[in-house]
N, C-alpha and C. Protein backbone atom coordinates (compact mmCIF):
# COMPACT_ATOMS: atom_id res chain seq x y z
N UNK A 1 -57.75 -3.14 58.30
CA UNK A 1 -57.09 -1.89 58.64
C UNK A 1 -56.46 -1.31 57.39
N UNK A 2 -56.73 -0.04 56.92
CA UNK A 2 -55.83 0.47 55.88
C UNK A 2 -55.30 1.32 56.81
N UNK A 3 -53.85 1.28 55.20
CA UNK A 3 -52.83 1.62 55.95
C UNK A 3 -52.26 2.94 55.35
N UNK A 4 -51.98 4.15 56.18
CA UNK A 4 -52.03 5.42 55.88
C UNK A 4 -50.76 5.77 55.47
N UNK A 5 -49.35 4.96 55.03
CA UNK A 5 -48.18 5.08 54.93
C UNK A 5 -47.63 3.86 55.44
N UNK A 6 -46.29 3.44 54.13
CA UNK A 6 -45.21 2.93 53.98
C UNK A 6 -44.21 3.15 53.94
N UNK A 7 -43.00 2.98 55.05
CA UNK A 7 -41.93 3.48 55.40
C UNK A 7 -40.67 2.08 55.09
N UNK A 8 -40.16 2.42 54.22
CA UNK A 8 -39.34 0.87 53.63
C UNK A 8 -37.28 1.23 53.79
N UNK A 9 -37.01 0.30 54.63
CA UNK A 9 -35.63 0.25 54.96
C UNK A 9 -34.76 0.08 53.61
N UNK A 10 -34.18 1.10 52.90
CA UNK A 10 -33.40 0.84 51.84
C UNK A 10 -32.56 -0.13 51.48
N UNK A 11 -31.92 -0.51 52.73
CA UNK A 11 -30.42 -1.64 52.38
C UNK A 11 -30.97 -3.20 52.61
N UNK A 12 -31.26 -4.03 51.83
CA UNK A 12 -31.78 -5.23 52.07
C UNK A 12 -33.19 -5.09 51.85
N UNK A 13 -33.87 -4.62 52.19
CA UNK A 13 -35.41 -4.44 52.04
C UNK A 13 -35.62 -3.42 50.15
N UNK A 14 -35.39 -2.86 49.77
CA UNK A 14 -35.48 -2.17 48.42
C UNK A 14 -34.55 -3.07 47.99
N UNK A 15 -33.09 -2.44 47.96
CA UNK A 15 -31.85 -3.06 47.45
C UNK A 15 -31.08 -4.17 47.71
N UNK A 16 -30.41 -4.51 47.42
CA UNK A 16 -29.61 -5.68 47.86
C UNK A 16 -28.06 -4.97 48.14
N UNK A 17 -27.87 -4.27 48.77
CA UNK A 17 -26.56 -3.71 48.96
C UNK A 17 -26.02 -4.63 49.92
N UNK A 18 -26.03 -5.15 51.33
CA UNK A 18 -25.13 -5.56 51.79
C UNK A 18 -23.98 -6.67 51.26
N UNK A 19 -24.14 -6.97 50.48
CA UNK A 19 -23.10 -7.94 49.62
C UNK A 19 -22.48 -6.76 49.31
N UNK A 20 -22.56 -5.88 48.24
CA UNK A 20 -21.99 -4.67 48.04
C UNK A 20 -20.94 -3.87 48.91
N UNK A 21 -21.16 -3.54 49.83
CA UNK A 21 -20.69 -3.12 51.31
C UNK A 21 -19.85 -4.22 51.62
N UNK A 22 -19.76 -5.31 52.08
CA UNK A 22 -19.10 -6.45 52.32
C UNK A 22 -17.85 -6.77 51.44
N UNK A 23 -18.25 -7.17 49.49
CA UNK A 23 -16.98 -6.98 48.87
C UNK A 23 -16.11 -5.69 48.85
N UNK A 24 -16.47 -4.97 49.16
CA UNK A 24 -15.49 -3.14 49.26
C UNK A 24 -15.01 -3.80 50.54
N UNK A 25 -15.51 -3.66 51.70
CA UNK A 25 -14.57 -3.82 52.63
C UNK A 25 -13.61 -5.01 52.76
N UNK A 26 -13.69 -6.10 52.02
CA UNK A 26 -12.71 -7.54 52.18
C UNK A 26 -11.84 -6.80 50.83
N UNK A 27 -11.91 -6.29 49.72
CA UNK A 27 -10.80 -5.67 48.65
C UNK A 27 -10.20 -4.50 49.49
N UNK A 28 -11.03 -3.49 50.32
CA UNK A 28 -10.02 -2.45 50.87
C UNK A 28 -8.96 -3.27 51.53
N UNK A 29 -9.47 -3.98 52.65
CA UNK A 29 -8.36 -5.40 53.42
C UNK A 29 -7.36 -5.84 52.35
N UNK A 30 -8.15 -6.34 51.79
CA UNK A 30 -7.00 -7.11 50.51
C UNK A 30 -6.04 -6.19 50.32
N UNK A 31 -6.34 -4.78 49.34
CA UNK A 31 -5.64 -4.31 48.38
C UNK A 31 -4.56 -3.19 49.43
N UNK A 32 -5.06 -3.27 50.71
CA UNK A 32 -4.31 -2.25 51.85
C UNK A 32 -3.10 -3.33 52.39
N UNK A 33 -3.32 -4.54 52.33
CA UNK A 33 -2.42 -5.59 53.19
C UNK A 33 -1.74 -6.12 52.48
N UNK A 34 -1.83 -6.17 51.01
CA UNK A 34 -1.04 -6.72 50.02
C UNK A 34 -1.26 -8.08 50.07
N UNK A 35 -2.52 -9.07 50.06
CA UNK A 35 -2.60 -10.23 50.81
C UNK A 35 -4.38 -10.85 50.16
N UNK A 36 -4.28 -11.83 50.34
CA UNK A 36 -5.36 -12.17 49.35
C UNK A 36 -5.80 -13.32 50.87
N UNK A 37 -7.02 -13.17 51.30
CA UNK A 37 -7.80 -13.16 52.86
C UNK A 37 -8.48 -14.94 52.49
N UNK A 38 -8.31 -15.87 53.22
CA UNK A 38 -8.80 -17.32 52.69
C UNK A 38 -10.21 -16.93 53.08
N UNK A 39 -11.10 -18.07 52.42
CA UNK A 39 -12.73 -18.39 52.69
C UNK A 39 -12.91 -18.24 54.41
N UNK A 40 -12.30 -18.81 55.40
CA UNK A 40 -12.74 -18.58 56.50
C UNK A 40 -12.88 -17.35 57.09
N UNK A 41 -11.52 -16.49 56.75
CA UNK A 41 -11.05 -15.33 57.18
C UNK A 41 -11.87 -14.21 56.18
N UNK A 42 -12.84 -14.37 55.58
CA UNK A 42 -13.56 -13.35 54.41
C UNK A 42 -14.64 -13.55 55.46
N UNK A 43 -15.28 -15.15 55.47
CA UNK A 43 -16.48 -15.05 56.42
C UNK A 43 -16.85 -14.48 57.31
N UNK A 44 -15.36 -14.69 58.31
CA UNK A 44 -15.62 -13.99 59.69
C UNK A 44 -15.84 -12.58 59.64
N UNK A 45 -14.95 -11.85 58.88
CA UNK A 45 -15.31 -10.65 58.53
C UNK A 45 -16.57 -10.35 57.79
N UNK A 46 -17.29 -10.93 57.32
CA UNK A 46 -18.69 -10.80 56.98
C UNK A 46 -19.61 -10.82 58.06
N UNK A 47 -19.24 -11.83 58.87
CA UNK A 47 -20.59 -11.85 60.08
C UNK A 47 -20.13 -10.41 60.93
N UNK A 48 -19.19 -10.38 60.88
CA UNK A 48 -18.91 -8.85 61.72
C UNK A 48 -19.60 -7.31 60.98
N UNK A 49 -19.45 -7.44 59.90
CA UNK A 49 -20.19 -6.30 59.03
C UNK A 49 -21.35 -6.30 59.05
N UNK A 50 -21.99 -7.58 59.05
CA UNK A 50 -23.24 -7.74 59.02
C UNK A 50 -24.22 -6.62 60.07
N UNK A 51 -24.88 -5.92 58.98
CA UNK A 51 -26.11 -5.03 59.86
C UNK A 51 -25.23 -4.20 60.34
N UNK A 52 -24.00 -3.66 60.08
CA UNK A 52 -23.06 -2.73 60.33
C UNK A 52 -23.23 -1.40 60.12
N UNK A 53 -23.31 -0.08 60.28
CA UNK A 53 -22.98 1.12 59.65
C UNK A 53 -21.63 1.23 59.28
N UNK A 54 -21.69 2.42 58.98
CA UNK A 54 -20.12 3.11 58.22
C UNK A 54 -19.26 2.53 59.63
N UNK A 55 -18.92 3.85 60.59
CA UNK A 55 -18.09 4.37 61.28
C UNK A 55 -17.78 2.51 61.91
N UNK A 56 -18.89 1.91 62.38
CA UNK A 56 -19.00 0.67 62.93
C UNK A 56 -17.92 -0.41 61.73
N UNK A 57 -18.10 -0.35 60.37
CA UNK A 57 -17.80 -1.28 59.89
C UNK A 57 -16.27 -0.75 59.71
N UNK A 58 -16.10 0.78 59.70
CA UNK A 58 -14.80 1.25 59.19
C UNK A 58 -13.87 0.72 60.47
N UNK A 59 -14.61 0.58 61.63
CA UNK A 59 -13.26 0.24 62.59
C UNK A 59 -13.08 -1.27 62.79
N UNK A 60 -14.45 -2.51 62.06
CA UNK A 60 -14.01 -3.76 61.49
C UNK A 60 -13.09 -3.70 60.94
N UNK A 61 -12.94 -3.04 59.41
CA UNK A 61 -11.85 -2.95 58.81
C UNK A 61 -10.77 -2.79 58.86
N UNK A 62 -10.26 -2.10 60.30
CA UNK A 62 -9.40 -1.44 60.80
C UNK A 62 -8.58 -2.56 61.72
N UNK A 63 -9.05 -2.62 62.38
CA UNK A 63 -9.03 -3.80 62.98
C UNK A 63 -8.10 -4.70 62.39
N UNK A 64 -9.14 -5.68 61.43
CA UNK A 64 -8.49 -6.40 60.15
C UNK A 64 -7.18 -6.72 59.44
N UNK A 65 -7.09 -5.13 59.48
CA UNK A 65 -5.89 -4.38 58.74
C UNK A 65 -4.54 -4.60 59.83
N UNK A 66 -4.86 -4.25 60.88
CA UNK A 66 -3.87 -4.47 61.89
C UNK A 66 -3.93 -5.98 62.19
N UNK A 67 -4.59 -6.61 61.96
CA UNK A 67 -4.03 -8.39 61.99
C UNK A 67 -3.55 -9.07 60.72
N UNK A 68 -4.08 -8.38 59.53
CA UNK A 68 -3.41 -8.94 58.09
C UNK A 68 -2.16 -8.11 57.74
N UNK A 69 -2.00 -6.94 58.03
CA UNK A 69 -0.84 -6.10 56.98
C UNK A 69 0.30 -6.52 58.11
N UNK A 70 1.39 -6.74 57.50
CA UNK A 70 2.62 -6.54 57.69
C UNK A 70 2.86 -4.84 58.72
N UNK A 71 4.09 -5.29 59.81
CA UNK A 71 4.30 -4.00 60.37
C UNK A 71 5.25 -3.15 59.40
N UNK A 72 5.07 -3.18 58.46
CA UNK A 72 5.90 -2.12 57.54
C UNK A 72 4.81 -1.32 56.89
N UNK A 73 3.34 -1.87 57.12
CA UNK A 73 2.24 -1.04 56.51
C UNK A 73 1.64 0.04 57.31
N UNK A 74 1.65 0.81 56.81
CA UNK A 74 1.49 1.78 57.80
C UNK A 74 0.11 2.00 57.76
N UNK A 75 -0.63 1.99 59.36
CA UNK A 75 -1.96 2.31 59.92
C UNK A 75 -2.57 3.03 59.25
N UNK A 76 -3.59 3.19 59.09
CA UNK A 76 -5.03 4.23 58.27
C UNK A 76 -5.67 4.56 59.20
N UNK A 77 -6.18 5.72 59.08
CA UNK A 77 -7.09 6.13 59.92
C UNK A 77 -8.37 6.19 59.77
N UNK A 78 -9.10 6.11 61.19
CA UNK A 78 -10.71 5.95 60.47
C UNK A 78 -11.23 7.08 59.98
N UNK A 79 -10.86 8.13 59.64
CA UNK A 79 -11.66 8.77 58.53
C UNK A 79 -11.51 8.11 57.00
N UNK A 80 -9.96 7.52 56.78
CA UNK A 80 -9.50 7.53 55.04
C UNK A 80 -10.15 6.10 55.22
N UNK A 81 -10.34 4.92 56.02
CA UNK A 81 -11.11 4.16 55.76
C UNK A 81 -12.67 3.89 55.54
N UNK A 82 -13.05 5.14 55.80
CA UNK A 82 -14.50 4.83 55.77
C UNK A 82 -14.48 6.12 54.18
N UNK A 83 -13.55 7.11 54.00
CA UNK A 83 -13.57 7.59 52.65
C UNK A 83 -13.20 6.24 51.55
N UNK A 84 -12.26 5.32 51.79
CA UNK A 84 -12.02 4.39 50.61
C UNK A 84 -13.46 3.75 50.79
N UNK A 85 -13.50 3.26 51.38
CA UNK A 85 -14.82 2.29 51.78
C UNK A 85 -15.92 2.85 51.05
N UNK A 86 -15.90 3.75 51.06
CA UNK A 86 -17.12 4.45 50.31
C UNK A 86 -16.66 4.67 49.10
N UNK A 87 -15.71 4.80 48.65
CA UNK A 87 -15.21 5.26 47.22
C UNK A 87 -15.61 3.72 46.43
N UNK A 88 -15.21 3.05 47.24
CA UNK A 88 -15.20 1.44 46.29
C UNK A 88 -16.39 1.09 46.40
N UNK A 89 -17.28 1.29 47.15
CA UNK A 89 -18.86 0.96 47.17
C UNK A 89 -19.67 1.78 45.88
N UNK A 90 -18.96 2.93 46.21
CA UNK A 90 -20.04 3.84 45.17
C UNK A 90 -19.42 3.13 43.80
N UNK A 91 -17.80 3.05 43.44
CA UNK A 91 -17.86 2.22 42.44
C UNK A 91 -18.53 1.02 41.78
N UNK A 92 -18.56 0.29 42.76
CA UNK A 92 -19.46 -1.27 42.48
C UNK A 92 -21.06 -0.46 42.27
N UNK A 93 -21.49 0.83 43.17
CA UNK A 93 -22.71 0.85 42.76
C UNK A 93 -23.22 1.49 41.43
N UNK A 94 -22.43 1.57 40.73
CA UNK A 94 -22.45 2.39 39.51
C UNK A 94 -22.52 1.61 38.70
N UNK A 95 -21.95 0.21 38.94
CA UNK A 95 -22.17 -0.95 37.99
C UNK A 95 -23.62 -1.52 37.83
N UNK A 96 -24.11 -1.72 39.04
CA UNK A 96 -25.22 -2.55 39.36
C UNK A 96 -25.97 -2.40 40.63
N UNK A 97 -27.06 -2.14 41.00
CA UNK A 97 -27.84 -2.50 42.42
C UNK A 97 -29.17 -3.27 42.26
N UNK A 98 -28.86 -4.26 42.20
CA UNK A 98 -29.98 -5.14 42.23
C UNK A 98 -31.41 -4.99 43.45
N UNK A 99 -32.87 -4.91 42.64
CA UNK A 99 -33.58 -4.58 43.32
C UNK A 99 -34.21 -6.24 44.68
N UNK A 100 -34.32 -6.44 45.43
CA UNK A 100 -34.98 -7.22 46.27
C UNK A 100 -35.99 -7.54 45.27
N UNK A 101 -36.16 -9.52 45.52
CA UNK A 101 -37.12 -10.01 44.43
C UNK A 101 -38.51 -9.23 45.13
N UNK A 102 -38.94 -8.84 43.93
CA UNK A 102 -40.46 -8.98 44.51
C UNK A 102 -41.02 -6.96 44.95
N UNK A 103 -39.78 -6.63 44.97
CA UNK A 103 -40.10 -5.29 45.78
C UNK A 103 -40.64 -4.22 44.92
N UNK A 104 -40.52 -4.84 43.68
CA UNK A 104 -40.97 -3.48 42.14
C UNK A 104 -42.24 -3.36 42.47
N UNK A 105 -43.23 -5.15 42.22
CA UNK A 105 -44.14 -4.88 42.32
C UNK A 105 -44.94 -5.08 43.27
N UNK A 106 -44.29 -4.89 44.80
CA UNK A 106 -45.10 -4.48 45.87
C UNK A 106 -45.38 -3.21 45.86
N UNK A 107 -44.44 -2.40 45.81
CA UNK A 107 -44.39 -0.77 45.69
C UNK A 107 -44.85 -0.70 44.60
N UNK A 108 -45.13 -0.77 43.74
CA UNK A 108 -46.37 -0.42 42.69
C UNK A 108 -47.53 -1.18 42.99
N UNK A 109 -48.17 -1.58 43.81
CA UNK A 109 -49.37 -1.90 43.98
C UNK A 109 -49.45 -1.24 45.31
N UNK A 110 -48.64 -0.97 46.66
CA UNK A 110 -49.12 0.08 47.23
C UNK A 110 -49.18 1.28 46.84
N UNK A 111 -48.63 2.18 45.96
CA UNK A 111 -48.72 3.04 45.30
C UNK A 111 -49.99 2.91 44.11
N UNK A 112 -50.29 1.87 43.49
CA UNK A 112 -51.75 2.20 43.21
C UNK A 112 -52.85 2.63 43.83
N UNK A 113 -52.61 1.79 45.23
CA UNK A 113 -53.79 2.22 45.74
C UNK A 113 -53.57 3.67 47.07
N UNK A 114 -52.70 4.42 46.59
CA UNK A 114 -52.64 5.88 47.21
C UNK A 114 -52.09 5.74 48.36
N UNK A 115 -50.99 4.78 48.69
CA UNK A 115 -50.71 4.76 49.74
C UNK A 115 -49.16 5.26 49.71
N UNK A 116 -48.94 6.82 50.48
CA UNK A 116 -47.68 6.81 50.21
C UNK A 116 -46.60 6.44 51.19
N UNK A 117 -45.44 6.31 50.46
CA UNK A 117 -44.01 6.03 50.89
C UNK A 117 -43.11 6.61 50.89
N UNK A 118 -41.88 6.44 51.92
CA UNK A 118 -40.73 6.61 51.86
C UNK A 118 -39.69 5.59 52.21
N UNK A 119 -38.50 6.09 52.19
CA UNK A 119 -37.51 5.48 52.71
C UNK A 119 -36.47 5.67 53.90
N UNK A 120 -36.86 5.15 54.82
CA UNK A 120 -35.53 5.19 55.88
C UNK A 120 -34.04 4.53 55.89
N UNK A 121 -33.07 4.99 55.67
CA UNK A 121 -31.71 4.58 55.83
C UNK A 121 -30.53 4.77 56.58
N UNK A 122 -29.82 4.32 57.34
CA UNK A 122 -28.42 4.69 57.84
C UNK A 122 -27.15 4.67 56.49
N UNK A 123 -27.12 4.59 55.74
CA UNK A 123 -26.91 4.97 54.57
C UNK A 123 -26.34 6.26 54.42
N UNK A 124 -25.16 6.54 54.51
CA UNK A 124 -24.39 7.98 54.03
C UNK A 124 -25.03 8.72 53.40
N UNK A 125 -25.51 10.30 53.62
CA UNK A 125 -26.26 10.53 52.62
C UNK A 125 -25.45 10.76 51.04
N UNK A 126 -24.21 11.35 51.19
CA UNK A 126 -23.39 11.51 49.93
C UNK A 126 -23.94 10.11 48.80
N UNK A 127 -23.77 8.71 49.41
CA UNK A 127 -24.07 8.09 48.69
C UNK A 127 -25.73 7.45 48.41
N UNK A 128 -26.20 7.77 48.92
CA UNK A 128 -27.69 8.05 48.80
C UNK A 128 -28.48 8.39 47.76
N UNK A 129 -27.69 9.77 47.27
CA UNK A 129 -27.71 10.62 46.13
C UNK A 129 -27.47 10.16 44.57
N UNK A 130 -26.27 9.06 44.75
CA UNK A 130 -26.24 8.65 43.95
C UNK A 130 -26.63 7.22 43.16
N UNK A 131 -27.59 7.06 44.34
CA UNK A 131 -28.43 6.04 43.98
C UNK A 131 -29.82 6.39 43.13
């Protein structure tokens, strides 16, 4: 069977972002609660992000926030958490986005042989752009 188009999931499948996504949201926690989160308590919050969107992971975070910060910290709302959240992601992504082993030269060998592609993402588009 040839195949008339390749449609490739950006986050994990091209890139390796979810690690990316994951440290922003355990430093927003951190650096919002004044509080440095042990190995168990990072995990759990990882399996919860996991395969997450924005709005989904911004109210993990939220969450979080109301079991780590002190009641003298005052609540965030889910818009400014999913704006930090994204501010600190796009930072880390400016450093580095590591491509998925192997994915350069799959997509250059379906692309030799005329097969075209795109990309599907839940992926903000603001930060999209600057990938």
């Amino acid at each position: 069977m040839k195949f008339q188009a390749a449609i490739f999931d950006m986050d994990g499948t091209i890139i390796l972002t979810e690690e990316i996504w994951q440290q922003s949201a355990l430093k927003l926690i951190e650096t919002k609660c004044n509080t440095t989160l042990s190995s168990e308590e990072k995990n759990n919050i990882i399996v919860q992000l996991a395969g997450s969107g924005l709005e989904h992971s911004a109210r993990i975070i939220q969450q979080a926030q109301k079991k780590f910060c002190s009641s003298e910290q005052k609540e965030t709302s889910l818009e400014k958490i999913m704006e930090e959240y994204k501010r600190l992601t796009v930072q880390s992504y400016s450093k580095s986005i590591p491509f998925v082993s192997g994915f350069k030269a799959f997509h250059n060998r379906i692309t030799a042989n005329n097969i075209p592609t795109a990309i599907a993402t839940n992926c903000p588009l603001d930060i999209c752009k600057q990938q």
